[in-house]
C-alpha atoms as a PDB file:
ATOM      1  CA  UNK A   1      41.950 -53.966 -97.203  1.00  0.00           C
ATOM      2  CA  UNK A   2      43.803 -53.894-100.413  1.00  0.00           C
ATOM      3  CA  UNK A   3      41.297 -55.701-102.233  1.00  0.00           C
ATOM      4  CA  UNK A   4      38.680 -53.014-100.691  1.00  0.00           C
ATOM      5  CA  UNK A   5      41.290 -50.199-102.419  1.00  0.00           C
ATOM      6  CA  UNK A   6      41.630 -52.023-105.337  1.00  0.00           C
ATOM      7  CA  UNK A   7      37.748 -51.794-105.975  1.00  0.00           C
ATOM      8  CA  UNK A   8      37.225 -48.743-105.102  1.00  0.00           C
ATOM      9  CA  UNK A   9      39.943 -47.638-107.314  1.00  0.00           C
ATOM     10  CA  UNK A  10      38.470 -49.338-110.492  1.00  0.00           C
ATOM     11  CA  UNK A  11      34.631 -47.828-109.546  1.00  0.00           C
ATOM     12  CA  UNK A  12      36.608 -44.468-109.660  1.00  0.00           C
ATOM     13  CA  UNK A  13      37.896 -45.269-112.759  1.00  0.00           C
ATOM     14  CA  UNK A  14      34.729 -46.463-114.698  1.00  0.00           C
ATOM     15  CA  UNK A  15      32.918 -43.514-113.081  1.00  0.00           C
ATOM     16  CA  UNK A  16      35.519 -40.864-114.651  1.00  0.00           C
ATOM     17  CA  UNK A  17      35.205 -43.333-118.001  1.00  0.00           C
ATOM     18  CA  UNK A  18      31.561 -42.844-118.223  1.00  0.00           C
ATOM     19  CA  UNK A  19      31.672 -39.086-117.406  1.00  0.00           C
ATOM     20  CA  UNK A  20      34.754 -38.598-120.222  1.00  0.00           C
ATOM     21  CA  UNK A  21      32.476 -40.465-122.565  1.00  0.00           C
ATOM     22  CA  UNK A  22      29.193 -38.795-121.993  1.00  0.00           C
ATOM     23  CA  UNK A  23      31.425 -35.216-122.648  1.00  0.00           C
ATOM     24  CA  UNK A  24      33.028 -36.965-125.654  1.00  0.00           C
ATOM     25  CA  UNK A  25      29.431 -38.450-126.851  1.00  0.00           C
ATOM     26  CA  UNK A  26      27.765 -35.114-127.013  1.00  0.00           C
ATOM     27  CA  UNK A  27      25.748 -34.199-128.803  1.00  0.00           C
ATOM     28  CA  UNK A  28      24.876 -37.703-129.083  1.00  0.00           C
ATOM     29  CA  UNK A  29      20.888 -36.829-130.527  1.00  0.00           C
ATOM     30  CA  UNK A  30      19.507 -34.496-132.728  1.00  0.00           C
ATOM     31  CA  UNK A  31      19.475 -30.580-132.237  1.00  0.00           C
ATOM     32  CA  UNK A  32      16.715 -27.668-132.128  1.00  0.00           C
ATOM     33  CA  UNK A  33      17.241 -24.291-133.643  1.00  0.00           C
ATOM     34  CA  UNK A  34      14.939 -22.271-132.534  1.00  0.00           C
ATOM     35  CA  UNK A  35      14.742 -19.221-134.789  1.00  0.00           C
ATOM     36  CA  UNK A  36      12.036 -16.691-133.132  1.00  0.00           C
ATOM     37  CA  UNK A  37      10.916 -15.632-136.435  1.00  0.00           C
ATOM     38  CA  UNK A  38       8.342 -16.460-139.598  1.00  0.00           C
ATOM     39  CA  UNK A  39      10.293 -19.281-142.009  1.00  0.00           C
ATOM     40  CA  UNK A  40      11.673 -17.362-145.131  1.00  0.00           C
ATOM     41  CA  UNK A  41      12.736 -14.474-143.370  1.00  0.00           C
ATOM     42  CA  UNK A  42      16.853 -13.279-143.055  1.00  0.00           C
ATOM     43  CA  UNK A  43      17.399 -15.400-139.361  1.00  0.00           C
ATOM     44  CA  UNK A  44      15.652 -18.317-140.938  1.00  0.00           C
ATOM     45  CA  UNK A  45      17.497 -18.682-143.982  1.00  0.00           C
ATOM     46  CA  UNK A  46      20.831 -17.834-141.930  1.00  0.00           C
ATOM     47  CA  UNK A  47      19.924 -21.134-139.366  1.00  0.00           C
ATOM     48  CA  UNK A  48      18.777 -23.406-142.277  1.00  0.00           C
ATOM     49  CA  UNK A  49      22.350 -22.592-144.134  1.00  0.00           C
ATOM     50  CA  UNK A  50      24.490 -23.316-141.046  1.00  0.00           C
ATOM     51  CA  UNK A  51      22.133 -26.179-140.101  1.00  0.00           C
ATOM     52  CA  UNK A  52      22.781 -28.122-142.726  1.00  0.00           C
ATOM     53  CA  UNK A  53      26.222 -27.762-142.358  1.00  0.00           C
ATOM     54  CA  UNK A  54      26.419 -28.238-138.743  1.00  0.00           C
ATOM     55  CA  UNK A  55      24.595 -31.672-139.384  1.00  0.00           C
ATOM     56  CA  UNK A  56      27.398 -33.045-141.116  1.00  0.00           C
ATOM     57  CA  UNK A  57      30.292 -32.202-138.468  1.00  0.00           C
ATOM     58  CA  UNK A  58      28.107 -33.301-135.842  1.00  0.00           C
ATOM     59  CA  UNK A  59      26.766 -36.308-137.410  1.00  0.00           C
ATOM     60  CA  UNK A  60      23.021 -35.646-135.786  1.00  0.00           C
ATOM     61  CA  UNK A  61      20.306 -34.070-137.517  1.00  0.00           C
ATOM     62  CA  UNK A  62      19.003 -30.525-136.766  1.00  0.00           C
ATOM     63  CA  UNK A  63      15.719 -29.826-136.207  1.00  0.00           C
ATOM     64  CA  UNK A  64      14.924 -25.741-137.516  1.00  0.00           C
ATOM     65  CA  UNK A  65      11.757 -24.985-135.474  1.00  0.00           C
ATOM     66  CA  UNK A  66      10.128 -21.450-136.419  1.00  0.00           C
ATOM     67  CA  UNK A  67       8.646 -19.430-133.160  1.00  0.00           C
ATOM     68  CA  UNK A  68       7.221 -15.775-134.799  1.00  0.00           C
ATOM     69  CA  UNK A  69       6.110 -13.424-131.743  1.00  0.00           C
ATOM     70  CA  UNK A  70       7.230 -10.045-130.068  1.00  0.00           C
ATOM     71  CA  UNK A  71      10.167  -9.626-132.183  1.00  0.00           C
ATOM     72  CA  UNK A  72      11.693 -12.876-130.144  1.00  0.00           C
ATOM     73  CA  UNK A  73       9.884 -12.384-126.766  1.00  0.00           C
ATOM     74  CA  UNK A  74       7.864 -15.688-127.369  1.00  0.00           C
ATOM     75  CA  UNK A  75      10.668 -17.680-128.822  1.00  0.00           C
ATOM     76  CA  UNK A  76      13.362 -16.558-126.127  1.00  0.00           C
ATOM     77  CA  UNK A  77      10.821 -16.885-123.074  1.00  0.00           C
ATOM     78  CA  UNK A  78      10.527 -20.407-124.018  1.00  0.00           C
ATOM     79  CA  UNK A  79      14.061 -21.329-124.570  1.00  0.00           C
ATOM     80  CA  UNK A  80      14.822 -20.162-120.694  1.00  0.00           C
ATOM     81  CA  UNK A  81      12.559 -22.800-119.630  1.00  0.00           C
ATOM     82  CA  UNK A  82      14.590 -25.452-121.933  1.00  0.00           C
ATOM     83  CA  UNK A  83      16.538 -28.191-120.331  1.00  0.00           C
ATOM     84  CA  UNK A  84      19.890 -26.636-120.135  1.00  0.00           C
ATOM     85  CA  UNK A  85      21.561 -30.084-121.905  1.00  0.00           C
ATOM     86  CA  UNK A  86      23.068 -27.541-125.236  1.00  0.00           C
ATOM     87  CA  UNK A  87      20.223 -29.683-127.852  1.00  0.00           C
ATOM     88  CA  UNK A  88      17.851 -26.669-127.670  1.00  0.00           C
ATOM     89  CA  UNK A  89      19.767 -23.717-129.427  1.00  0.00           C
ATOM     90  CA  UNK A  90      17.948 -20.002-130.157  1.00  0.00           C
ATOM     91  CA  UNK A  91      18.704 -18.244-133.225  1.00  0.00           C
ATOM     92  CA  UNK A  92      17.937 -14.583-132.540  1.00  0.00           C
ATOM     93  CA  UNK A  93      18.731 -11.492-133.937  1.00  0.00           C
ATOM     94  CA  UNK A  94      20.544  -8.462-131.945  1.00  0.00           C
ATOM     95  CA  UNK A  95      16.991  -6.906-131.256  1.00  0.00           C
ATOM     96  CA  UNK A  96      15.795  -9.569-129.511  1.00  0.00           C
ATOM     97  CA  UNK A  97      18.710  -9.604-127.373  1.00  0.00           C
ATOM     98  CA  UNK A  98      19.845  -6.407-126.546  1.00  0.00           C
ATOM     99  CA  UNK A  99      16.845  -3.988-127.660  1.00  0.00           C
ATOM    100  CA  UNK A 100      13.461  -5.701-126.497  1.00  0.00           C
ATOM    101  CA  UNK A 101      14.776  -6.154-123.128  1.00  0.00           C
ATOM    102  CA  UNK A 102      13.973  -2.006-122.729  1.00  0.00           C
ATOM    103  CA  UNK A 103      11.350  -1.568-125.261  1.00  0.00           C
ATOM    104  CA  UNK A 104       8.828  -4.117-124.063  1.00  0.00           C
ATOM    105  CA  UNK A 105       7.893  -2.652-120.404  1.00  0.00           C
ATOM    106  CA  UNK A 106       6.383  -6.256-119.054  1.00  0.00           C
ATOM    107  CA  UNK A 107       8.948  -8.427-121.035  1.00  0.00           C
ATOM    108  CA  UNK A 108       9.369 -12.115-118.597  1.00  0.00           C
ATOM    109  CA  UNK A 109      13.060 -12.519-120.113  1.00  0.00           C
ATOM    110  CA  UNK A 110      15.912 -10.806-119.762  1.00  0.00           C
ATOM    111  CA  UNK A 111      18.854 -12.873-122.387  1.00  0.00           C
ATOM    112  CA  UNK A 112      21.204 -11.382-120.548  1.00  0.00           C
ATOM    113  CA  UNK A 113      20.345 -13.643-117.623  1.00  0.00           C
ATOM    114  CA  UNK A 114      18.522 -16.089-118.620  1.00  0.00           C
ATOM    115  CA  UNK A 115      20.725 -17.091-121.602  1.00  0.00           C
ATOM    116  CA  UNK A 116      24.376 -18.161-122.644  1.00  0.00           C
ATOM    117  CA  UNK A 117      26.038 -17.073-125.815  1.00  0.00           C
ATOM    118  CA  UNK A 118      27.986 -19.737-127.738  1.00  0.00           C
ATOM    119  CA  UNK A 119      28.852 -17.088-131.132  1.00  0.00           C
ATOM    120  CA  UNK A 120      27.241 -14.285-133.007  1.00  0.00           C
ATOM    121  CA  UNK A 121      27.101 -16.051-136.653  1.00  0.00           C
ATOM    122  CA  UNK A 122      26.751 -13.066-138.897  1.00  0.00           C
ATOM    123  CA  UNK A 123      26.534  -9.743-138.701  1.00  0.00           C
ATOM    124  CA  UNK A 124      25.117  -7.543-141.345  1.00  0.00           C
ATOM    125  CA  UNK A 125      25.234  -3.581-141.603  1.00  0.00           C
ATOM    126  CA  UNK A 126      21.978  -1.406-142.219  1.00  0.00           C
ATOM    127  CA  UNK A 127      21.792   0.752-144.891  1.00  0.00           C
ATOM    128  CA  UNK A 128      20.226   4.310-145.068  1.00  0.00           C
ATOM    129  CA  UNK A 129      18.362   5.246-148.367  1.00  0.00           C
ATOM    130  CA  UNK A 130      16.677   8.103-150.199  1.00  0.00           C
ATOM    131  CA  UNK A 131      15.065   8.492-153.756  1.00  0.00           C
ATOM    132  CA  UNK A 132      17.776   8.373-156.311  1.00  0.00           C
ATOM    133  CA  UNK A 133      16.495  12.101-156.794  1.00  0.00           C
ATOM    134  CA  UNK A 134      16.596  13.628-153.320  1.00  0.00           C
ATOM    135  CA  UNK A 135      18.502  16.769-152.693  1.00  0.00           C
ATOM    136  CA  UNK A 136      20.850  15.356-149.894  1.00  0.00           C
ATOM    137  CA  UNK A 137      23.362  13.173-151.476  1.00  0.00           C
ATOM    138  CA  UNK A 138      25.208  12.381-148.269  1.00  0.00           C
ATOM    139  CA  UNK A 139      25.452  12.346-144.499  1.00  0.00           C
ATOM    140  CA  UNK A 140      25.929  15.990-143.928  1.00  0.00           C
ATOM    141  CA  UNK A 141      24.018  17.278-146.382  1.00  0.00           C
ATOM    142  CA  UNK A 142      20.951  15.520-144.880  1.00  0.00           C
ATOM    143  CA  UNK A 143      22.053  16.749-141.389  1.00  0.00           C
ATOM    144  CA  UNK A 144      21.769  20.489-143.313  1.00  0.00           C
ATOM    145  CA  UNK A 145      18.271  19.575-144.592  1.00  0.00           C
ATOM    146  CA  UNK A 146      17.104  18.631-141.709  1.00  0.00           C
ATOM    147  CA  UNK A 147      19.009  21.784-139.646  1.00  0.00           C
ATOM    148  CA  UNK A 148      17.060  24.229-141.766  1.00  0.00           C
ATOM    149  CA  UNK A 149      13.734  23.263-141.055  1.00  0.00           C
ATOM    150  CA  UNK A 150      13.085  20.775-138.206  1.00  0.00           C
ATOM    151  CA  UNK A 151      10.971  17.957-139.308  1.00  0.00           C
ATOM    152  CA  UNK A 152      11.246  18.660-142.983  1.00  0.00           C
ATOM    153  CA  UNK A 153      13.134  15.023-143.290  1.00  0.00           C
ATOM    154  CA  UNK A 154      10.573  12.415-142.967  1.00  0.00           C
ATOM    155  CA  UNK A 155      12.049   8.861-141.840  1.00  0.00           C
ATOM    156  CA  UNK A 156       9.881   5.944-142.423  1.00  0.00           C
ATOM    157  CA  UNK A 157       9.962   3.644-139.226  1.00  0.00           C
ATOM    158  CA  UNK A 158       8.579  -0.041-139.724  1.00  0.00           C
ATOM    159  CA  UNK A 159      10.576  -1.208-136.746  1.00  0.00           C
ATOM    160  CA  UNK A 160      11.729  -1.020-133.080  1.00  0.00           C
ATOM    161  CA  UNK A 161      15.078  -1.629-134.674  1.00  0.00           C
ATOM    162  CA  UNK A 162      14.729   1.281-137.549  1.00  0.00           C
ATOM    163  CA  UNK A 163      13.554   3.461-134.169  1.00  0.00           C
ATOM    164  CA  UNK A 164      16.900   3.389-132.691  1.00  0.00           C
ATOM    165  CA  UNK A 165      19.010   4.067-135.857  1.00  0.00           C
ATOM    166  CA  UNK A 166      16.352   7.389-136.427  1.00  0.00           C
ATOM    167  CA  UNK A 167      17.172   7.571-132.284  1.00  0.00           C
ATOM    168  CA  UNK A 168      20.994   7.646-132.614  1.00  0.00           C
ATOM    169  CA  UNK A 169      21.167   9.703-135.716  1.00  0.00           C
ATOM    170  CA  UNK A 170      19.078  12.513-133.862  1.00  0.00           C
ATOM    171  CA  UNK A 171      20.788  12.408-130.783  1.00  0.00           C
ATOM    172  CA  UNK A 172      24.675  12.381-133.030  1.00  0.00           C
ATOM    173  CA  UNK A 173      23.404  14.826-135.527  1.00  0.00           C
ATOM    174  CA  UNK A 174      21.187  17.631-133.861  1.00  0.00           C
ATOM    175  CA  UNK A 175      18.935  16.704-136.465  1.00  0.00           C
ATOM    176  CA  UNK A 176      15.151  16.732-135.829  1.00  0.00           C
ATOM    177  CA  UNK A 177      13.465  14.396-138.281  1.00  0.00           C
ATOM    178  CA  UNK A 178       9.997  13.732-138.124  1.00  0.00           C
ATOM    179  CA  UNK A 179       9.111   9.834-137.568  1.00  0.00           C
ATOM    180  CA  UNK A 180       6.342   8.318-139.883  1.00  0.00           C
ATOM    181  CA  UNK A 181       5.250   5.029-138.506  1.00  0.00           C
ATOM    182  CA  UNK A 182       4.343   2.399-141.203  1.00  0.00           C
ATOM    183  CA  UNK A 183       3.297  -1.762-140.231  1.00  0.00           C
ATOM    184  CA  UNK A 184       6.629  -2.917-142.246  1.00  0.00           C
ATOM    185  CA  UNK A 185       9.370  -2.633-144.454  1.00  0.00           C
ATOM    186  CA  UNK A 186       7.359  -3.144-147.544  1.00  0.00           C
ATOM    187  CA  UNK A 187       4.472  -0.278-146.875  1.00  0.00           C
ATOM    188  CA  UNK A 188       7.529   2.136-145.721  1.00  0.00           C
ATOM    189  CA  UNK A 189       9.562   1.703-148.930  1.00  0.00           C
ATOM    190  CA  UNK A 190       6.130   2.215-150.973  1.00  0.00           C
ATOM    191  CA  UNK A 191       5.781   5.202-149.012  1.00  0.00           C
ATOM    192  CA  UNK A 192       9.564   5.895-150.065  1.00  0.00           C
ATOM    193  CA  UNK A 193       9.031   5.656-153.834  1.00  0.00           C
ATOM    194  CA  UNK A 194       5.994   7.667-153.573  1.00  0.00           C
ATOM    195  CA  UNK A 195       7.563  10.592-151.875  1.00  0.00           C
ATOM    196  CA  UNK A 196       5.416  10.085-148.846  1.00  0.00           C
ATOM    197  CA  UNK A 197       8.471   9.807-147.144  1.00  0.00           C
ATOM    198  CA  UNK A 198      12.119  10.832-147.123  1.00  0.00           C
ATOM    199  CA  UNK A 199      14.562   8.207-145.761  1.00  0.00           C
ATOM    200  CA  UNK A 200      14.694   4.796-144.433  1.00  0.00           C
ATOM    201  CA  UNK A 201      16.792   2.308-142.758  1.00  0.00           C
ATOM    202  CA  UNK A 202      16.936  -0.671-144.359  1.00  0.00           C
ATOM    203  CA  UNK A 203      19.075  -4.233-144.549  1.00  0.00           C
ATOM    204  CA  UNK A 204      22.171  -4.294-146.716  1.00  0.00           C
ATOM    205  CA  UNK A 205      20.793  -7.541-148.555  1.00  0.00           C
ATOM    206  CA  UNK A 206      17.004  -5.985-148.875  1.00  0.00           C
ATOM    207  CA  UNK A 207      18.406  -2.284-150.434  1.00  0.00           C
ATOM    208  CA  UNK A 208      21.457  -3.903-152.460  1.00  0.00           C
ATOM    209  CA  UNK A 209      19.167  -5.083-155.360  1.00  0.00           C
ATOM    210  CA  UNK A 210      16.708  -1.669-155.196  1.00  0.00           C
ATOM    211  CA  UNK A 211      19.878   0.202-155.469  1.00  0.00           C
ATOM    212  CA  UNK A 212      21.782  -1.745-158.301  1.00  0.00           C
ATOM    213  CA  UNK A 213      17.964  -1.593-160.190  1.00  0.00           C
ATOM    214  CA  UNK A 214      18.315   2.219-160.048  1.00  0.00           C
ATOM    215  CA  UNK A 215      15.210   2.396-157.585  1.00  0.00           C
ATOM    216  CA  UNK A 216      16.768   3.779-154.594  1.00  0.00           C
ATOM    217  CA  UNK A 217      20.143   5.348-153.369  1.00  0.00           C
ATOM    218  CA  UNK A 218      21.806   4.328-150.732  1.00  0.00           C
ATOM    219  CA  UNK A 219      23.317   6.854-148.712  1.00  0.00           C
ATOM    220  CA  UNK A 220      25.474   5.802-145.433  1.00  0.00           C
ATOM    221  CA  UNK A 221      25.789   2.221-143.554  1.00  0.00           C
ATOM    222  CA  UNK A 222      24.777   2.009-140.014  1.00  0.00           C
ATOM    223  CA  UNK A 223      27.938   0.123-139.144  1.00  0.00           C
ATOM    224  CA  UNK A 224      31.211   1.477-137.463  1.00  0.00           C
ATOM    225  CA  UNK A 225      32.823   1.482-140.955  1.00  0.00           C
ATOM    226  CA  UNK A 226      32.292   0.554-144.526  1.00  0.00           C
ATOM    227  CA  UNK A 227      31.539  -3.028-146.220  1.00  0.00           C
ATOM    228  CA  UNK A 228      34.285  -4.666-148.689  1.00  0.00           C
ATOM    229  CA  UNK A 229      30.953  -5.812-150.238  1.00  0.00           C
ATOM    230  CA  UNK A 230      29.571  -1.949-150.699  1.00  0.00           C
ATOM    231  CA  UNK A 231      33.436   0.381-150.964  1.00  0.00           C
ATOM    232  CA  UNK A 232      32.037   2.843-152.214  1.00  0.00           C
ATOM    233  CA  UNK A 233      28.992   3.398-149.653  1.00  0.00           C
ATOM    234  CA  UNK A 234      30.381   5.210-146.777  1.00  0.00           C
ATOM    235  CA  UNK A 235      29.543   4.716-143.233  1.00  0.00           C
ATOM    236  CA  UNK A 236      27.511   7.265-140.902  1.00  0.00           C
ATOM    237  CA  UNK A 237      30.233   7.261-138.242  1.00  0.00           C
ATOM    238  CA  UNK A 238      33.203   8.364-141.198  1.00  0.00           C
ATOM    239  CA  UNK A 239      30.912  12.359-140.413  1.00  0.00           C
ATOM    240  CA  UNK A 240      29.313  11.135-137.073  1.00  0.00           C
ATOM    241  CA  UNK A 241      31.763   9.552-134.629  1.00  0.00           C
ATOM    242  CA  UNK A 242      30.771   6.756-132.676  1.00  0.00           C
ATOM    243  CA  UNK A 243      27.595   5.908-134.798  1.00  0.00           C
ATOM    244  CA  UNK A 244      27.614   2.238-135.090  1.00  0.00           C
ATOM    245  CA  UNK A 245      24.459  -0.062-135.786  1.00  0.00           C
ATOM    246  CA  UNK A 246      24.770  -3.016-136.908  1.00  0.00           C
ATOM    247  CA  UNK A 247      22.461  -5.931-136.556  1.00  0.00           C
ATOM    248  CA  UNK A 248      23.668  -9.661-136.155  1.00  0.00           C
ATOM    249  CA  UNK A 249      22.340 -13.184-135.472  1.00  0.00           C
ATOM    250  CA  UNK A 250      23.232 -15.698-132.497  1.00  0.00           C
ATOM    251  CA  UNK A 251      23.599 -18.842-131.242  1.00  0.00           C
ATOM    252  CA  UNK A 252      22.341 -18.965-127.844  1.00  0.00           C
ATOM    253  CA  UNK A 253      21.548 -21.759-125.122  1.00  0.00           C
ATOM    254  CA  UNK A 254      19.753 -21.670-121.618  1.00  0.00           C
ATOM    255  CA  UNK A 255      21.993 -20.186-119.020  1.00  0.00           C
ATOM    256  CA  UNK A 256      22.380 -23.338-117.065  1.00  0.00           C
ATOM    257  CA  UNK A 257      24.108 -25.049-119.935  1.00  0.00           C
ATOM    258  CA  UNK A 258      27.223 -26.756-119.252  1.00  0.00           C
ATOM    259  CA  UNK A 259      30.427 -24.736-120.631  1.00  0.00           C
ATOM    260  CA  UNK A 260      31.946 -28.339-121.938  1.00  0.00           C
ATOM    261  CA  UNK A 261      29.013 -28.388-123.980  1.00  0.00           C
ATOM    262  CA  UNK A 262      28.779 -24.589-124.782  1.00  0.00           C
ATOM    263  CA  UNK A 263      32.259 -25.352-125.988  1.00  0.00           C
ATOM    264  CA  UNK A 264      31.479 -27.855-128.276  1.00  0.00           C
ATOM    265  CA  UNK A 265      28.598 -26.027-129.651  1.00  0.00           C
ATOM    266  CA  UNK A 266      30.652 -23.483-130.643  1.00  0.00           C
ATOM    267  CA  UNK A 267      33.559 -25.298-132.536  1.00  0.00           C
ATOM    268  CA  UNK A 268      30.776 -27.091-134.714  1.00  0.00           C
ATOM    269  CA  UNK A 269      29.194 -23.555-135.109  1.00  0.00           C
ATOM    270  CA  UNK A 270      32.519 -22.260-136.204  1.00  0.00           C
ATOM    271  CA  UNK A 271      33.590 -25.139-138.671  1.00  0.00           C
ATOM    272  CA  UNK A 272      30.075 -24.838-140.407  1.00  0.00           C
ATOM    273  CA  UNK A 273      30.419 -21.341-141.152  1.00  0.00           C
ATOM    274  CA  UNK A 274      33.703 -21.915-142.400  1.00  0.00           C
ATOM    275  CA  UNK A 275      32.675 -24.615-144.784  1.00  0.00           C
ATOM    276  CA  UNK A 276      33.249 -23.027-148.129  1.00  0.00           C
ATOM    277  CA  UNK A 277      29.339 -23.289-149.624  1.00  0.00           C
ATOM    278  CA  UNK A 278      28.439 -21.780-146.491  1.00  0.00           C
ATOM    279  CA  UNK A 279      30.868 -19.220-145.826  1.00  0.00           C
ATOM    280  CA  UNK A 280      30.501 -17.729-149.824  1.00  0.00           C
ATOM    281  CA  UNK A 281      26.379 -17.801-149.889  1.00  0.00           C
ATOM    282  CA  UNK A 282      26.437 -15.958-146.934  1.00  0.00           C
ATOM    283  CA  UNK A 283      29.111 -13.566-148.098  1.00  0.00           C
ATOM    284  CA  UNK A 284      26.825 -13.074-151.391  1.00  0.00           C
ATOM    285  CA  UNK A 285      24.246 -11.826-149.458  1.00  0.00           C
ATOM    286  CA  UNK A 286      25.804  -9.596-147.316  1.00  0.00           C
ATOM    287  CA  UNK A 287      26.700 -11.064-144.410  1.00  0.00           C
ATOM    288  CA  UNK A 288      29.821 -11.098-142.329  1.00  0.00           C
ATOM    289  CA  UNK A 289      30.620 -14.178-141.309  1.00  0.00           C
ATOM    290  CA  UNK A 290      31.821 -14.197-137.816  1.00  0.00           C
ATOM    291  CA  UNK A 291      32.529 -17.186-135.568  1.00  0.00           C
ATOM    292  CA  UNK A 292      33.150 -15.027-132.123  1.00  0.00           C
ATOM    293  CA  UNK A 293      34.086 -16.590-129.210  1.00  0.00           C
ATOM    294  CA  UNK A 294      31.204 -17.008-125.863  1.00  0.00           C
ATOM    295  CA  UNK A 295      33.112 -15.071-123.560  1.00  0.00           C
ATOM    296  CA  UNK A 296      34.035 -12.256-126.514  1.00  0.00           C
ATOM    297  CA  UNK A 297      30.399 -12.376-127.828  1.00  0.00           C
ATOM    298  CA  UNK A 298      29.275 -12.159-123.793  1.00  0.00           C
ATOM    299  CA  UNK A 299      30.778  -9.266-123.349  1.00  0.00           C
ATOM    300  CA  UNK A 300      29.746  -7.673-126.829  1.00  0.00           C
ATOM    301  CA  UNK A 301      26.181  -8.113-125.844  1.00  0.00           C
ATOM    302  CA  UNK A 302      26.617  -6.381-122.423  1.00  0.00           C
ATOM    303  CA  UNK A 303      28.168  -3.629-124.495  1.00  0.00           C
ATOM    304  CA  UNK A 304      25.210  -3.196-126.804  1.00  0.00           C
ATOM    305  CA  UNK A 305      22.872  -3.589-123.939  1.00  0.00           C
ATOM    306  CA  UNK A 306      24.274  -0.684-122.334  1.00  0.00           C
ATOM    307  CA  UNK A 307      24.422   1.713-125.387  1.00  0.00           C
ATOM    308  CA  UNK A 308      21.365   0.894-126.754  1.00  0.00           C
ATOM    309  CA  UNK A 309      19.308   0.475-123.286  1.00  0.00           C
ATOM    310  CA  UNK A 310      20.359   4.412-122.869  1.00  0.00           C
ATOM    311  CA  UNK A 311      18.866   5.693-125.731  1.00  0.00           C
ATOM    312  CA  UNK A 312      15.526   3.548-125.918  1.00  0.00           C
ATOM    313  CA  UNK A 313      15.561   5.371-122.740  1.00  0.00           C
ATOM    314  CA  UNK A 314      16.555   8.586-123.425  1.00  0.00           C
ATOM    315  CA  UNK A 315      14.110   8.330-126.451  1.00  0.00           C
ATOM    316  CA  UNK A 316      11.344   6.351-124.978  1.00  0.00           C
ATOM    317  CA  UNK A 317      11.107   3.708-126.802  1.00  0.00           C
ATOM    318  CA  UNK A 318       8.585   1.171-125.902  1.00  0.00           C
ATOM    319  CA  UNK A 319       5.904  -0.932-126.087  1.00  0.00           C
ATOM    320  CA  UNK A 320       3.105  -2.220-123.963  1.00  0.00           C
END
C-alpha cells in the first residue's frame, strides 16, 4: 500500500517537474512576427528593431515574416487560425485593430475576439500640415476658414486612418471640410505642395523632415497632448477637448494562448524595448516607447474600439 503511495507520489512529482520545465523552457524554438504590412514600411522597421533585440534575451531567433493586404485583414485572419503556443506573434498597427473591424463590412476577424494583447510597443502621434504659406496658422483659425465657407478647406485623404482624424475634427469642430481622396500619402502631399489641396494628416516621423526642410508646416498633433520631441507643436485637443488620435503598434497572439506564455512574451517585449540602442532609435524617430501591460493594453483597445467604431459609424466609413 505504501509502496503503491510512494509511486504514485513520485509520478506526481515528475509530472509537475515536466510541466514547471516546459513553462520554464519556453520559448524553447524560434519566433514569427508577423507584421501585416510591405517590408520597409514604419511597423516593419519597428518589429525588425525589437526583433533583434528580443533574440538576444530570449536566446531563439525571430523570424520577421511580411503579410501586405487589407490594411491587416489578411495578416490578422491568418494569425487566428495559428496554433495558440505564443511562437506566432502579429505586429499590427491600431487600424488594423480597432478601425478595420467597422470599416470593412465582410471582415472574417474581429481582434478583439479572436486575439490576445501582450503590449502596445510604440505609439506615435499624427501630425496635421498646411503649406508653410496658408492663411490659417493654427487650430482655430482653420476652424474659422472653414466656418466661413463650408468646404473651402480641402483635406487630402490617402487613408481609412487619415478618414477618421478628417471624421473627428468635423464632428469636434463644426467644421465642414471637403474630402479629396488620393491612392497614398505620396500623391496627397504632391497634391499638398501644389495647392491642389489644403491640409493633411500625416505621421510625426514622415512630416518632421518636410517641416525642418521648410516644405511644409505643421500645424496641431492628433494626440491627447503635445510631444517632448515636437514642444513647440501644439496638440488639437489643447482648442478641441477630447480630440485624441494617435496611432500605435502591437504585439498580439491568438486568443487561445496560454497567459504563462502571454506573460513571458511580454517581459522579453519589455526588456527589448528598454535596451538602450533600441529604446534611443526609436525615440529618434518619433516614437514613444511604451511597454503596456496585456490586461492595461486589453482594455485600451476596447476603449478605442468603442470611440472610433462610433464615428466610422456616424460617418460611414467603409469599405466593401
Amino acid at each position: 500500500m505504501h509502496s503503491t503511495l510512494r509511486a504514485l507520489l513520485a509520478a506526481s512529482l515528475l509530472l509537475g517537474a515536466s510541466f514547471s520545465a516546459n513553462a520554464d523552457d519556453f520559448p524553447s524554438k524560434s519566433l514569427t512576427f508577423v507584421v501585416p504590412y510591405a517590408a520597409g514600411g514604419p511597423t516593419d522597421v519597428v518589429a525588425r528593431m525589437v526583433a533583434n533585440a528580443m533574440s538576444a534575451s530570449i536566446k531563439q531567433s525571430i523570424v520577421v515574416q511580411n503579410m501586405p493586404g487589407a490594411d491587416g485583414v489578411v495578416a490578422l485572419q491568418k494569425m487566428a487560425t495559428e496554433k495558440p503556443d505564443g511562437y506566432t506573434i502579429a505586429i499590427p498597427s491600431n487600424s488594423a485593430v480597432t478601425y478595420n473591424p467597422f470599416i470593412y463590412k465582410k471582415i472574417p476577424t474581429n481582434p478583439m475576439r479572436d486575439l490576445a494583447p501582450i503590449t502596445m510597443l510604440v505609439s506615435s502621434d499624427v501630425v496635421l500640415v498646411t503649406r508653410p504659406d496658408y492663411a490659417a496658422k493654427t487650430v482655430p483659425e482653420l476652424i474659422a476658414l472653414a466656418g466661413k465657407s463650408p468646404k473651402s478647406v480641402k483635406f487630402g485623404n490617402s487613408t481609412s486612418g487619415t478618414q477618421v482624424v478628417i471624421s473627428l475634427l468635423a464632428s469636434k469642430s463644426g467644421a465642414d471640410f471637403l474630402v479629396v481622396p488620393y491612392k497614398g500619402a505620396a500623391p496627397a502631399l504632391t497634391a499638398l505642395l501644389s495647392g491642389e489641396v489644403d491640409l493633411l494628416a500625416l505621421p510625426v516621423s514622415a512630416a518632421k523632415a518636410l517641416a525642418e526642410g521648410g516644405k511644409i508646416r505643421m500645424l496641431a498633433l492628433t494626440g491627447p497632448r503635445r510631444s517632448s520631441s515636437l514642444p513647440s507643436v501644439p496638440a488639437v485637443a489643447e482648442h478641441l477637448p477630447g480630440f485624441s488620435v494617435a496611432g500605435w503598434f502591437a504585439a498580439m497572439v491568438p486568443a487561445a494562448t496560454p497567459k504563462d506564455r502571454i506573460d513571458v512574451l511580454y517581459r522579453h517585449f519589455v526588456t527589448a524595448l528598454n535596451t538602450p540602442s533600441v529604446k534611443s532609435a526609436l525615440e529618434a524617430q518619433t516614437y514613444k516607447v511604451e511597454g503596456m501591460p496585456p490586461d492595461e493594453f486589453a482594455r485600451l483597445i476596447k476603449e478605442d474600439s468603442e470611440k472610433f467604431g462610433k464615428i466610422i459609424r456616424d460617418f460611414n466609413i467603409t469599405v466593401e
